[in-house]
C-alpha atoms as a PDB file:
ATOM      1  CA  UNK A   1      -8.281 -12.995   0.237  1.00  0.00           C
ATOM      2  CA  UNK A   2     -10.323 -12.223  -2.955  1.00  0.00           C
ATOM      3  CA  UNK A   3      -7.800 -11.644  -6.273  1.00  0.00           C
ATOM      4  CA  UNK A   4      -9.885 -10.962  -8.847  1.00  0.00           C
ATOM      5  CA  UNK A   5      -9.056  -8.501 -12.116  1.00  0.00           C
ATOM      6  CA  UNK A   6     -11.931  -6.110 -11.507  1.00  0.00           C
ATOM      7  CA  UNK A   7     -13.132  -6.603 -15.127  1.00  0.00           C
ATOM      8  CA  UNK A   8     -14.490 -10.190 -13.953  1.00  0.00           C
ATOM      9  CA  UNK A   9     -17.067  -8.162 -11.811  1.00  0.00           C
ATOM     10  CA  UNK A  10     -20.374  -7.359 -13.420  1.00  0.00           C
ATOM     11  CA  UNK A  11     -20.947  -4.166 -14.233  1.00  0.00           C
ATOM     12  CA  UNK A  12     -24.287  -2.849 -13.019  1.00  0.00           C
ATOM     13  CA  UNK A  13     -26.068   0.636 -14.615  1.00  0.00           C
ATOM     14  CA  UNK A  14     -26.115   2.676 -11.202  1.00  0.00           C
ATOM     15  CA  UNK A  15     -29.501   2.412 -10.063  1.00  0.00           C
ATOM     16  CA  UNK A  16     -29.941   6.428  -8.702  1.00  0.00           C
ATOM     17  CA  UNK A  17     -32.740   8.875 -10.339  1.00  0.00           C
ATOM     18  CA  UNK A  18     -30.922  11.352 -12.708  1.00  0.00           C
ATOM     19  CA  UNK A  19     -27.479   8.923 -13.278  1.00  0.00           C
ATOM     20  CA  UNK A  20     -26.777   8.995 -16.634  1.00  0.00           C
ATOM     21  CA  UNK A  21     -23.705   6.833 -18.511  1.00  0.00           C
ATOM     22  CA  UNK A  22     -22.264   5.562 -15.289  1.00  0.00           C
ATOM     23  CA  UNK A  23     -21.706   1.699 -14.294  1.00  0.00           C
ATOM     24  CA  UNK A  24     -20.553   0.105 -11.141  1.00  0.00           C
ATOM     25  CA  UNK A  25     -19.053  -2.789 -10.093  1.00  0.00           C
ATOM     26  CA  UNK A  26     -18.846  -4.236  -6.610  1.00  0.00           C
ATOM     27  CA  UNK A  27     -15.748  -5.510  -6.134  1.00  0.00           C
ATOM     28  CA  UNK A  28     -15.486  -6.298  -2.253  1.00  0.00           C
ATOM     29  CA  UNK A  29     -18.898  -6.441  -0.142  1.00  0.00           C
ATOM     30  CA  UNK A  30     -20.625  -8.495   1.815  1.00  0.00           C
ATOM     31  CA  UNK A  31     -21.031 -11.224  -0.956  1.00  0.00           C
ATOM     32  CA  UNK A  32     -16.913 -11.692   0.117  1.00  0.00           C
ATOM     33  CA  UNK A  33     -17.510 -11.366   4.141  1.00  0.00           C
ATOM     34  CA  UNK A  34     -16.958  -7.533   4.525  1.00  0.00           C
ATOM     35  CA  UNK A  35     -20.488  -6.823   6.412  1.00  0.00           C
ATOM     36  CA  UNK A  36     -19.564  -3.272   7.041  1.00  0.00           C
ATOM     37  CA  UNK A  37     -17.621  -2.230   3.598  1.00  0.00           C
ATOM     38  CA  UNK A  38     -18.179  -2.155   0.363  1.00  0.00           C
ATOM     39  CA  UNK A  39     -15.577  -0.958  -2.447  1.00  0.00           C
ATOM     40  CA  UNK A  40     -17.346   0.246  -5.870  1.00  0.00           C
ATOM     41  CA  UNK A  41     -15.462   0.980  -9.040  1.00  0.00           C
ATOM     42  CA  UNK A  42     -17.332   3.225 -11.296  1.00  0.00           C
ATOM     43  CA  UNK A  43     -17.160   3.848 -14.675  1.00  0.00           C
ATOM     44  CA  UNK A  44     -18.688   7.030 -16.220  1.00  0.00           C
ATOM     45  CA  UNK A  45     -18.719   7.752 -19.534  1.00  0.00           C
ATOM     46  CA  UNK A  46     -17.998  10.868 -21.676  1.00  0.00           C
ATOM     47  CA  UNK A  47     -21.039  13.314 -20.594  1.00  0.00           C
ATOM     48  CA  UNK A  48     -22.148  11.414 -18.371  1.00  0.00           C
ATOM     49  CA  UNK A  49     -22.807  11.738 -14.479  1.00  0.00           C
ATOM     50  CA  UNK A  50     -24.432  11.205 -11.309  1.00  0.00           C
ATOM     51  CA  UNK A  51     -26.682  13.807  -9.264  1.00  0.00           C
ATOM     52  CA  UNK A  52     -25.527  15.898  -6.576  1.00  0.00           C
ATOM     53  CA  UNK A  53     -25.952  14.207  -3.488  1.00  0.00           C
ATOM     54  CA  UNK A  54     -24.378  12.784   0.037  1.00  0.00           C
ATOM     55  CA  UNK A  55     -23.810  10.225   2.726  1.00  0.00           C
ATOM     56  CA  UNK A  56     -24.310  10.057   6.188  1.00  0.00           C
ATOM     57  CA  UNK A  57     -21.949   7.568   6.245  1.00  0.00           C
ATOM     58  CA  UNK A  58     -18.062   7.173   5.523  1.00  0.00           C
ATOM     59  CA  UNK A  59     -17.680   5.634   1.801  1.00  0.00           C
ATOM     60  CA  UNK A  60     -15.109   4.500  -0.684  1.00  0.00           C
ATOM     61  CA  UNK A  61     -14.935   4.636  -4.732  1.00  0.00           C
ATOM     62  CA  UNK A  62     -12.235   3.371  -6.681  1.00  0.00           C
END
């Protein structure tokens, strides 16, 4: 089991066209053997956002 305080995690700037002021950190993925989950906390910061825009797949954010 991976215990980890989530501020150990990289933060990464969120790599989408139009994102603006938001981070994310991976904290369980395949790195940690979960092949077919991943859970991302993001961080967004005053004003800031991500684009409209959906899955075609079941997802998580913390």
């Amino acid at each position: 089991m991976k215990v980890v305080h989530y501020q150990q995690v990289p933060a990464q700037p969120v790599d989408m066209p139009g994102a603006v002021g938001c981070l994310v950190r991976c904290l369980i993925g395949p790195d940690d053997g979960a092949p077919s989950f991943t859970m991302r906390l993001f961080e967004v910061a005053p004003g800031g956002n991500t684009p409209r825009h959906s899955h075609g797949y079941e997802h998580e954010v913390f």
